[in-house]
PDB file of N, CA and C in Angstrom:
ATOM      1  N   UNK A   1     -16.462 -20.933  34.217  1.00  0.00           N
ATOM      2  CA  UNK A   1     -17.407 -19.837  34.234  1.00  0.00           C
ATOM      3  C   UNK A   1     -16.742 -18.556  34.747  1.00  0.00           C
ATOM      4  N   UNK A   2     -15.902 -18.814  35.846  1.00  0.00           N
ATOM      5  CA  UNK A   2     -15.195 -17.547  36.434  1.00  0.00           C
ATOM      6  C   UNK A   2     -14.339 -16.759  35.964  1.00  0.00           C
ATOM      7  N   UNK A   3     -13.652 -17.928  34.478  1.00  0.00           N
ATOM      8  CA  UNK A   3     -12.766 -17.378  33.796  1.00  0.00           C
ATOM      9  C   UNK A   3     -13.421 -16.545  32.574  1.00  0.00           C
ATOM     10  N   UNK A   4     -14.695 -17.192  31.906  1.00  0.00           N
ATOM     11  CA  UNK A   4     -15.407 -16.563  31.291  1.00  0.00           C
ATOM     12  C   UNK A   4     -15.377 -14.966  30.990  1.00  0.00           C
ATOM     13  N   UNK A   5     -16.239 -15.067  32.599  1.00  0.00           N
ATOM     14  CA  UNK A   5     -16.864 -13.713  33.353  1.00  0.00           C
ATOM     15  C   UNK A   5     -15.172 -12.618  33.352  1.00  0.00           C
ATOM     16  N   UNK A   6     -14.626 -13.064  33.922  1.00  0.00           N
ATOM     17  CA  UNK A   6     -13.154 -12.508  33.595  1.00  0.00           C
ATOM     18  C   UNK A   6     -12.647 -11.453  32.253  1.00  0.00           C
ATOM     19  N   UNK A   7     -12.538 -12.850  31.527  1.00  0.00           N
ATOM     20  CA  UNK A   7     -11.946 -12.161  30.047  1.00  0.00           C
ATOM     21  C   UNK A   7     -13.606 -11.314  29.596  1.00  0.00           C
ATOM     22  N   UNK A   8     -15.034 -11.314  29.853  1.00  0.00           N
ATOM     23  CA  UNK A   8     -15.732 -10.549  29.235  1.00  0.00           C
ATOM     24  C   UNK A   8     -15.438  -9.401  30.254  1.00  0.00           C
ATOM     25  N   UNK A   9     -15.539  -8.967  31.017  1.00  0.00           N
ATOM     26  CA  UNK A   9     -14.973  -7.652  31.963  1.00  0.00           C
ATOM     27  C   UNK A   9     -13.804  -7.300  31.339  1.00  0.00           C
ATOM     28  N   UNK A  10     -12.825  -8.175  31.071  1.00  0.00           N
ATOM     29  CA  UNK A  10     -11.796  -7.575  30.715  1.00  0.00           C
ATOM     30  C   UNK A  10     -12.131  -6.642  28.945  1.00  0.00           C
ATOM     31  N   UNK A  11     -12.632  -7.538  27.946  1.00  0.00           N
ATOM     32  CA  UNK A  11     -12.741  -7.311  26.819  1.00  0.00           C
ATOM     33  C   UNK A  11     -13.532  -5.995  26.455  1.00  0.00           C
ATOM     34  N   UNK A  12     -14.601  -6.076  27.997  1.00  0.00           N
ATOM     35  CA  UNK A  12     -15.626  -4.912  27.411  1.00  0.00           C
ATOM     36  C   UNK A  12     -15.248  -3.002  28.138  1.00  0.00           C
ATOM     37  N   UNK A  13     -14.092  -3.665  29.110  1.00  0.00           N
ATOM     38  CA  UNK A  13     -13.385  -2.205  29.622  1.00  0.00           C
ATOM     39  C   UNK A  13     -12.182  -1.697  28.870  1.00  0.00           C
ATOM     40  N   UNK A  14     -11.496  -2.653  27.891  1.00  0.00           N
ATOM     41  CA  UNK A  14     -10.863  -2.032  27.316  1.00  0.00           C
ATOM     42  C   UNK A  14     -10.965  -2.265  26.236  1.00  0.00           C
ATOM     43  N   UNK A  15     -11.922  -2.354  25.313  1.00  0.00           N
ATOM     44  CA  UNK A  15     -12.252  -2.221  24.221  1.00  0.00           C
ATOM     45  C   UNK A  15     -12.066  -1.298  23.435  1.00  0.00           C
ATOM     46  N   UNK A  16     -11.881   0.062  24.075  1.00  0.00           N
ATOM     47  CA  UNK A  16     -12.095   1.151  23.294  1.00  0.00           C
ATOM     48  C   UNK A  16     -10.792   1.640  22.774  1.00  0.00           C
ATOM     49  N   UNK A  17      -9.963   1.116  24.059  1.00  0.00           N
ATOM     50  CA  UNK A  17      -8.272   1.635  23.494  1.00  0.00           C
ATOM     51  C   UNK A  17      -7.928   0.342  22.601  1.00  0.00           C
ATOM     52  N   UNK A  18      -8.164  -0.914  22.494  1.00  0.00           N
ATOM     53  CA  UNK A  18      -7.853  -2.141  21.798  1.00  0.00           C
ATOM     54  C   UNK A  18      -8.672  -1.460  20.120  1.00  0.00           C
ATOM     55  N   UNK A  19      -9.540  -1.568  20.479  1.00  0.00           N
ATOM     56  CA  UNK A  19      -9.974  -0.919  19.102  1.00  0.00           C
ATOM     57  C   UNK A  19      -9.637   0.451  18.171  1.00  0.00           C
ATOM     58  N   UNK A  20      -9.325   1.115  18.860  1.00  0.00           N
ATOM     59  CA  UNK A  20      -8.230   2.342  18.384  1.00  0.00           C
ATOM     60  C   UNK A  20      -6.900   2.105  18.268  1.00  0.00           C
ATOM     61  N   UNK A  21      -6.329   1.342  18.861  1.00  0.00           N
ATOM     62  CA  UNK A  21      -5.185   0.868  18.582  1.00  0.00           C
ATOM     63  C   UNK A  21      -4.870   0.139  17.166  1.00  0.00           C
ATOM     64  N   UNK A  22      -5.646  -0.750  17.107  1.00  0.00           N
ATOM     65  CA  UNK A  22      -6.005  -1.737  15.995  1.00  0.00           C
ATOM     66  C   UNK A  22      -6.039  -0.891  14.514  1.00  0.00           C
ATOM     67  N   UNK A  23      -7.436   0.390  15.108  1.00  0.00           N
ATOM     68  CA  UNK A  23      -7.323   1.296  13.774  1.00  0.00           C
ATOM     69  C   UNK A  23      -6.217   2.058  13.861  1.00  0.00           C
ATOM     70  N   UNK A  24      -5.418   2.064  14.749  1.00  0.00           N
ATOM     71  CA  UNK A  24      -3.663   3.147  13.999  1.00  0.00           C
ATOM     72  C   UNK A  24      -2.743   1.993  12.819  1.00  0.00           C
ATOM     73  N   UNK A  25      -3.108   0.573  13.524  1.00  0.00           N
ATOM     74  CA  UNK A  25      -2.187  -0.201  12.671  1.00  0.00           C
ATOM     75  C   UNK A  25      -2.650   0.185  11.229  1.00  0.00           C
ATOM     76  N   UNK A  26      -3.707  -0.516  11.395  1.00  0.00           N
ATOM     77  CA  UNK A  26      -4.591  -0.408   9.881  1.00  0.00           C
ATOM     78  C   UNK A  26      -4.439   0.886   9.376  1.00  0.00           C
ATOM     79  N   UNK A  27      -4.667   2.170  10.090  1.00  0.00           N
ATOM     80  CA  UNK A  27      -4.202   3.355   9.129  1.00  0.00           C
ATOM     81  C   UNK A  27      -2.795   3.050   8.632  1.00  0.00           C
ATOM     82  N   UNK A  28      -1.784   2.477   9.387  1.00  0.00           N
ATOM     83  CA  UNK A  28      -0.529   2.945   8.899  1.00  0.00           C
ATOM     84  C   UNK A  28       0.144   1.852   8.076  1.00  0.00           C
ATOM     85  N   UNK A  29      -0.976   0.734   7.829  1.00  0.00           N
ATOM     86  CA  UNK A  29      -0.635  -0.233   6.512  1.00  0.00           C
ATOM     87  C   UNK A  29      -1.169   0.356   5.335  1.00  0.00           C
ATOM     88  N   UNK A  30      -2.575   0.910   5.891  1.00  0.00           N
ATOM     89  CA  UNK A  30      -3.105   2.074   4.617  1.00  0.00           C
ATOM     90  C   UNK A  30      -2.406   2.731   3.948  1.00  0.00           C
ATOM     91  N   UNK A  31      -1.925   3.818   4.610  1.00  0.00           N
ATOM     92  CA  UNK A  31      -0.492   4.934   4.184  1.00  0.00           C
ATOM     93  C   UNK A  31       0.388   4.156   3.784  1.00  0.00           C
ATOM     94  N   UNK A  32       1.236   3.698   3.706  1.00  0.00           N
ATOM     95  CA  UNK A  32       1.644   2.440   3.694  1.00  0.00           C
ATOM     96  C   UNK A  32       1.814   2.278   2.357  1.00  0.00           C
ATOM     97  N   UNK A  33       0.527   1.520   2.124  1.00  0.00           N
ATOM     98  CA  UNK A  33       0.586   0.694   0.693  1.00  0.00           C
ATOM     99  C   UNK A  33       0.412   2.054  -0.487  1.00  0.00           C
ATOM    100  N   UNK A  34      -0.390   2.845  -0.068  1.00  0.00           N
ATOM    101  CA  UNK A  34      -0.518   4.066  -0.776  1.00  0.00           C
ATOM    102  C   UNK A  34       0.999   4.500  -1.298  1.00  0.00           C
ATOM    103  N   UNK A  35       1.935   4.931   0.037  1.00  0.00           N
ATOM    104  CA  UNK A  35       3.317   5.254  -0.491  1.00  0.00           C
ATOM    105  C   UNK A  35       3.971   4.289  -1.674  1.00  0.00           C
ATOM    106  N   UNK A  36       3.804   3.195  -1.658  1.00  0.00           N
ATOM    107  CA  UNK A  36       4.217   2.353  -2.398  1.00  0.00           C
ATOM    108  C   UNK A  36       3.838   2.300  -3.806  1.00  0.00           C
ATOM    109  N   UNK A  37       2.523   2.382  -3.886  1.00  0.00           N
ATOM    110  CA  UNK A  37       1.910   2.739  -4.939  1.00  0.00           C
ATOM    111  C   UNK A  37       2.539   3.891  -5.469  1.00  0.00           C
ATOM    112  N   UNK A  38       2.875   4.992  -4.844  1.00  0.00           N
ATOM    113  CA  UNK A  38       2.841   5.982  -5.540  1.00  0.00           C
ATOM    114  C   UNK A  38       4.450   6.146  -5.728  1.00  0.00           C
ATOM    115  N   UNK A  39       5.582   5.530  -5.033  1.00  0.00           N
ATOM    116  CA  UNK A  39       6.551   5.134  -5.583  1.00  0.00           C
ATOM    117  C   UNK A  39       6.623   4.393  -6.961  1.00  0.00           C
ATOM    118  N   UNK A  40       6.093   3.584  -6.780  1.00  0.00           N
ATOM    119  CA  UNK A  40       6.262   2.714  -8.160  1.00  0.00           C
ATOM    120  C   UNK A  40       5.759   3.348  -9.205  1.00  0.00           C
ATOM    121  N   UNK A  41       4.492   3.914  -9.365  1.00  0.00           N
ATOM    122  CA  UNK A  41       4.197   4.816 -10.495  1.00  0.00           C
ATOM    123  C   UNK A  41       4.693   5.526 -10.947  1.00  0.00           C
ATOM    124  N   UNK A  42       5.852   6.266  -9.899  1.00  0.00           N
ATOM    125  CA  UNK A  42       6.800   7.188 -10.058  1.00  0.00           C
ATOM    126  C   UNK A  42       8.021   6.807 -10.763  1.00  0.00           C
ATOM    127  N   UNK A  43       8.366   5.374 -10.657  1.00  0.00           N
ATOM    128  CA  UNK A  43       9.194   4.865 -10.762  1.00  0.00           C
ATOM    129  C   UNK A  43       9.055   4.338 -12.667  1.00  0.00           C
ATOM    130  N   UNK A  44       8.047   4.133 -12.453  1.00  0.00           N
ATOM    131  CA  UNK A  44       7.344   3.256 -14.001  1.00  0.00           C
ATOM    132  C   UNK A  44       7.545   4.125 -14.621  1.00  0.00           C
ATOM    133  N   UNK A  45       6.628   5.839 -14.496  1.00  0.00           N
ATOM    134  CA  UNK A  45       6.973   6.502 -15.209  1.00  0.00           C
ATOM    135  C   UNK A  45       8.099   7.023 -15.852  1.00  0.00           C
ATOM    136  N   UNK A  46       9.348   7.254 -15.201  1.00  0.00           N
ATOM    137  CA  UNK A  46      11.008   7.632 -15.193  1.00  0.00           C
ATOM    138  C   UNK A  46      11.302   6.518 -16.159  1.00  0.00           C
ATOM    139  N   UNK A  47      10.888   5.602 -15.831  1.00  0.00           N
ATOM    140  CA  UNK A  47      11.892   4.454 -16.306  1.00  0.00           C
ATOM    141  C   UNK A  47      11.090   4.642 -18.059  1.00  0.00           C
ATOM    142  N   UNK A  48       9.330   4.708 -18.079  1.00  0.00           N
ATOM    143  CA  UNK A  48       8.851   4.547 -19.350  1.00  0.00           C
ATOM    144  C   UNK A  48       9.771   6.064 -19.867  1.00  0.00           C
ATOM    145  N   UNK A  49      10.259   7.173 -19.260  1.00  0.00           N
ATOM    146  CA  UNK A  49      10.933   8.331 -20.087  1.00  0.00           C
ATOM    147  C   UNK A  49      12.299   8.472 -19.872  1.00  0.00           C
ATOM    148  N   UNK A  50      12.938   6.781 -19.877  1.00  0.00           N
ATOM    149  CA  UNK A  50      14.049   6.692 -19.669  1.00  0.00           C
ATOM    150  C   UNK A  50      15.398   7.559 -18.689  1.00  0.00           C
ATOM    151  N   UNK A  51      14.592   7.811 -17.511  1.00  0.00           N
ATOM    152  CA  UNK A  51      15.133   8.151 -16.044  1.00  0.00           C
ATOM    153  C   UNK A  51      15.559   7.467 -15.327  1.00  0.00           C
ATOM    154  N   UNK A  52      16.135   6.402 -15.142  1.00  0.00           N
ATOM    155  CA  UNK A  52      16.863   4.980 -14.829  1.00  0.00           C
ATOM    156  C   UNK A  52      17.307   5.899 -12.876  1.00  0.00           C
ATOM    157  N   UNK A  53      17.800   6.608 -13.225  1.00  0.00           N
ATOM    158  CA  UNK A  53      18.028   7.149 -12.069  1.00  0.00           C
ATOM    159  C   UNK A  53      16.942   8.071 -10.988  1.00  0.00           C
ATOM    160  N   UNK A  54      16.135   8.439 -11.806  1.00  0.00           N
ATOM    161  CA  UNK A  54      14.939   9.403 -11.089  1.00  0.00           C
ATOM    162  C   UNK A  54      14.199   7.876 -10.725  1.00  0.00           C
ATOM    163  N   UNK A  55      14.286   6.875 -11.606  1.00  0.00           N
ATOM    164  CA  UNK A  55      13.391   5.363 -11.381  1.00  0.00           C
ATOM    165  C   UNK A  55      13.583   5.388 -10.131  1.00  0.00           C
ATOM    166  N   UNK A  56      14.856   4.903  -9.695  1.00  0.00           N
ATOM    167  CA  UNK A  56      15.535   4.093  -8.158  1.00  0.00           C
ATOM    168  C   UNK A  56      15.403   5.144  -7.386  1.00  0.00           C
ATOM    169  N   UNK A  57      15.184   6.626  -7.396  1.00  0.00           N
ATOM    170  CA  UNK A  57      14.716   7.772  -6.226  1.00  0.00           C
ATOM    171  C   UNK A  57      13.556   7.760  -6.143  1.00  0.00           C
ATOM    172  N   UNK A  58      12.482   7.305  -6.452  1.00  0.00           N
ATOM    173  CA  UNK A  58      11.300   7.402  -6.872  1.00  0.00           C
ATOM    174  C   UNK A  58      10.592   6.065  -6.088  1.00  0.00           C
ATOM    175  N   UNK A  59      11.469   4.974  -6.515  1.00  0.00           N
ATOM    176  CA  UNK A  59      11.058   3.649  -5.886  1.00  0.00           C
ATOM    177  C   UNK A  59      12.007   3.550  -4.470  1.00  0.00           C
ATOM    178  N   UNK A  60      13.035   3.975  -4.151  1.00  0.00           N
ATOM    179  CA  UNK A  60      13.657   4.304  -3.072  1.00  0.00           C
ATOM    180  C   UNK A  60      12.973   5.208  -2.056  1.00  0.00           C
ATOM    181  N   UNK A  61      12.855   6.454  -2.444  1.00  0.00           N
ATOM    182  CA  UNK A  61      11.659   7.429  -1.788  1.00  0.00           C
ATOM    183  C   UNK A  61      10.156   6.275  -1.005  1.00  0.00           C
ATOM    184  N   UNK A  62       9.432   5.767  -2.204  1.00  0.00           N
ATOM    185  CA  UNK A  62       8.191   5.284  -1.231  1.00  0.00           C
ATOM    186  C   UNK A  62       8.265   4.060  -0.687  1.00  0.00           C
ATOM    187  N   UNK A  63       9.515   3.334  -0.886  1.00  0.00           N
ATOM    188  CA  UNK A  63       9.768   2.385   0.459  1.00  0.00           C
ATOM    189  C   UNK A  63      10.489   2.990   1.628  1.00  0.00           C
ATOM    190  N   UNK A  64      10.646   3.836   1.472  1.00  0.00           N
ATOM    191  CA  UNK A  64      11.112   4.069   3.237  1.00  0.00           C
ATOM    192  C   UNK A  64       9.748   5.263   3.858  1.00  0.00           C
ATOM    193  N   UNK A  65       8.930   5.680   2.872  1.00  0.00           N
ATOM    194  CA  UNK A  65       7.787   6.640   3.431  1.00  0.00           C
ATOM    195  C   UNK A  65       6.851   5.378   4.209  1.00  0.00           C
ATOM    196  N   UNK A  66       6.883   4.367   3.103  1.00  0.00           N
ATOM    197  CA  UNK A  66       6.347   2.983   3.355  1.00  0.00           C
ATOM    198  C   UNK A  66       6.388   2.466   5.265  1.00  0.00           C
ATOM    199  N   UNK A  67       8.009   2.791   4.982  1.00  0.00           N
ATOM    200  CA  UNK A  67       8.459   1.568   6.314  1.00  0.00           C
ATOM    201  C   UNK A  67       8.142   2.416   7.219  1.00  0.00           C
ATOM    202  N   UNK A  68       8.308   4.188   7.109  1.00  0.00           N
ATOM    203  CA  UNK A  68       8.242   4.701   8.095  1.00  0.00           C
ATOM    204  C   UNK A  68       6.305   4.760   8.659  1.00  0.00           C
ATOM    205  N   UNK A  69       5.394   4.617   7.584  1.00  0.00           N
ATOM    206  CA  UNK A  69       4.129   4.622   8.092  1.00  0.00           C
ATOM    207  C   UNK A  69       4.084   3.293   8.790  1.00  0.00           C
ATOM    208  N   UNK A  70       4.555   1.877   8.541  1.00  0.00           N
ATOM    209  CA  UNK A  70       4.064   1.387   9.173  1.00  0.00           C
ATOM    210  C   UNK A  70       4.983   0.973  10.176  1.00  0.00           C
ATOM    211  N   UNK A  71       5.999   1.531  10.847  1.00  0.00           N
ATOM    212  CA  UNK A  71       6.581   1.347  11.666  1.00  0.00           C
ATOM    213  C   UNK A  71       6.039   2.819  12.882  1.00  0.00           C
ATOM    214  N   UNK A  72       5.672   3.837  12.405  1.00  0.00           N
ATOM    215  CA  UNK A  72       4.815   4.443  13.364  1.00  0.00           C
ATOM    216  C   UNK A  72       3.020   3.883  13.489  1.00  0.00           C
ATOM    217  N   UNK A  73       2.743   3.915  12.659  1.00  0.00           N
ATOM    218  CA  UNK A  73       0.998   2.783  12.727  1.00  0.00           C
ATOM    219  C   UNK A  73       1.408   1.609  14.193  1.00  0.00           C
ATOM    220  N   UNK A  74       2.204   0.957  14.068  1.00  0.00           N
ATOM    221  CA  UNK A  74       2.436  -0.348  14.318  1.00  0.00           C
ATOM    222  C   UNK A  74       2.927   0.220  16.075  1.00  0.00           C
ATOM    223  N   UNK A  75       3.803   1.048  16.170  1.00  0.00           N
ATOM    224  CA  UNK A  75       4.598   1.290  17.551  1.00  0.00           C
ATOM    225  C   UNK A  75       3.021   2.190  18.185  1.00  0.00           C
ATOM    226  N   UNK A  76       2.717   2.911  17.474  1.00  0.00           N
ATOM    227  CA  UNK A  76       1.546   3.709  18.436  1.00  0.00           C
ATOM    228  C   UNK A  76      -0.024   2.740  18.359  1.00  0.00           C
ATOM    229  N   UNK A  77      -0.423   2.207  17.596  1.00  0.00           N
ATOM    230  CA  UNK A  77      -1.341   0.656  18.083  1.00  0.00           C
ATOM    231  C   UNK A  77      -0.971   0.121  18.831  1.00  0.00           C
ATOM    232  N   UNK A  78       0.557  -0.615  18.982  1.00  0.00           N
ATOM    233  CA  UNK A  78      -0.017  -1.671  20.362  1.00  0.00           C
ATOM    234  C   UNK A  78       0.204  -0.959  21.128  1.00  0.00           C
ATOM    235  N   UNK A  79       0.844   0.440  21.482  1.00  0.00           N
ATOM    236  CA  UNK A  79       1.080   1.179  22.725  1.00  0.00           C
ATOM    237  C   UNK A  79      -0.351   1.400  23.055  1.00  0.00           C
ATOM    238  N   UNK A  80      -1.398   1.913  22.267  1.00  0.00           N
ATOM    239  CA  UNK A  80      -2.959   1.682  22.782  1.00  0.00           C
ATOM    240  C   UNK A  80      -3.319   0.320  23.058  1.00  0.00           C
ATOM    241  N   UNK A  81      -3.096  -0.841  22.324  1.00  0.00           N
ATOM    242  CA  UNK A  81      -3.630  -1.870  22.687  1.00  0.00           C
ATOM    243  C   UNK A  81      -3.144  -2.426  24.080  1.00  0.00           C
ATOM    244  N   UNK A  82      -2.201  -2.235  24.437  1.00  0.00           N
ATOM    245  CA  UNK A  82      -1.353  -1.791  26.029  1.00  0.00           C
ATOM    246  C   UNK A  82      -2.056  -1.414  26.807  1.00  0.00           C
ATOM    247  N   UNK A  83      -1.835  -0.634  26.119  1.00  0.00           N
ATOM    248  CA  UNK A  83      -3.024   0.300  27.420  1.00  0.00           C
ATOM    249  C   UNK A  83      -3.801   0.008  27.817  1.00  0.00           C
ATOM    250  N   UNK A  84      -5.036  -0.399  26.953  1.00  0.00           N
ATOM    251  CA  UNK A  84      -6.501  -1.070  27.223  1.00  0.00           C
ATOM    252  C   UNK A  84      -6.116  -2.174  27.819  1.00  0.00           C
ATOM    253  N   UNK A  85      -5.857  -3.107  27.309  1.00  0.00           N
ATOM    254  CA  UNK A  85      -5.099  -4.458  28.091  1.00  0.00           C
ATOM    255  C   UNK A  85      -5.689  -3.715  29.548  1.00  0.00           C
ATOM    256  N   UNK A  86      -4.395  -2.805  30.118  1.00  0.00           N
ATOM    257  CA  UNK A  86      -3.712  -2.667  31.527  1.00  0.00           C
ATOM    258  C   UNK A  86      -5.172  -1.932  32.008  1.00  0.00           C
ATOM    259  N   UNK A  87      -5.976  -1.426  31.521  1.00  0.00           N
ATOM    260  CA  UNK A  87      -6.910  -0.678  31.842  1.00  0.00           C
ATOM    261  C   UNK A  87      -8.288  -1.677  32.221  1.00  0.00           C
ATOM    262  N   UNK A  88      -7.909  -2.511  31.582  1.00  0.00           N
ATOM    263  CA  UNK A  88      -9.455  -3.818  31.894  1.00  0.00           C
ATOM    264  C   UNK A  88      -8.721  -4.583  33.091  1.00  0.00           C
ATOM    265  N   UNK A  89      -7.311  -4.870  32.739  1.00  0.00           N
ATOM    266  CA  UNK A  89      -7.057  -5.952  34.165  1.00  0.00           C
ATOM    267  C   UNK A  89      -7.093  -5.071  35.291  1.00  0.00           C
ATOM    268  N   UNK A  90      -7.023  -3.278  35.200  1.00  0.00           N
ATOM    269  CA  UNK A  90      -6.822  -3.209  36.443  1.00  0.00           C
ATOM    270  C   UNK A  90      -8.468  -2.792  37.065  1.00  0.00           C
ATOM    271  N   UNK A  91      -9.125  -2.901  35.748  1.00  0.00           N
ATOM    272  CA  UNK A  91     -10.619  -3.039  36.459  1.00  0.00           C
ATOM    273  C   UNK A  91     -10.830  -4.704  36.781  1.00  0.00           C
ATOM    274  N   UNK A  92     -10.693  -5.207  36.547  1.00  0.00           N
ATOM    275  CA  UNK A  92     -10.763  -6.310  37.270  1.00  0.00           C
ATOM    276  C   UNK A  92     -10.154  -7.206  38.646  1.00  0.00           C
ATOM    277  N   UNK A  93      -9.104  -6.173  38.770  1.00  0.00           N
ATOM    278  CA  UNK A  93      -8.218  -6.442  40.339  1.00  0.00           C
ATOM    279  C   UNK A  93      -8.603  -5.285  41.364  1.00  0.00           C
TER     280      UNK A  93
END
């Protein structure tokens, strides 16, 4: 029961940074898949007007716009989800 009571104190004081955190990931898989998309279309197209080379800049370009959204999404979420964490245990000590 004590442990219960615990993790709900904990869950309901830092909820707000856990949950904002959560939505940076999710934005930055969003952006993300978008870049990708719009690489490859880019890429399809070149290649359907025989651009073999504009293809691989095109599909090169939105995998690294790619990696870079979700490698910032991903580093600034759990740095909030951190936070909240540290913000409920230290309401609870």
């Amino acid at each position: 029961m004590r442990y219960a009571i615990l993790l709900l104190c904990l869950s309901l004081t830092a909820y707000g940074q856990i949950a904002s955190g959560a939505a940076d990931v999710g934005k930055g898989v969003g952006k993300a898949a978008a870049d990708v998309g719009k690489g490859t279309a880019g890429a399809a197209a070149d290649l359907a007007t025989l651009h073999p080379i504009d293809a691989a800049t095109s599909l090169g370009k939105g995998g690294a716009k790619a990696g870079t959204h979700v490698a910032t999404g991903t580093v600034k979420g759990t740095a909030k989800v951190g936070k909240g964490i540290g913000k409920g245990i230290k309401k609870i000590l």
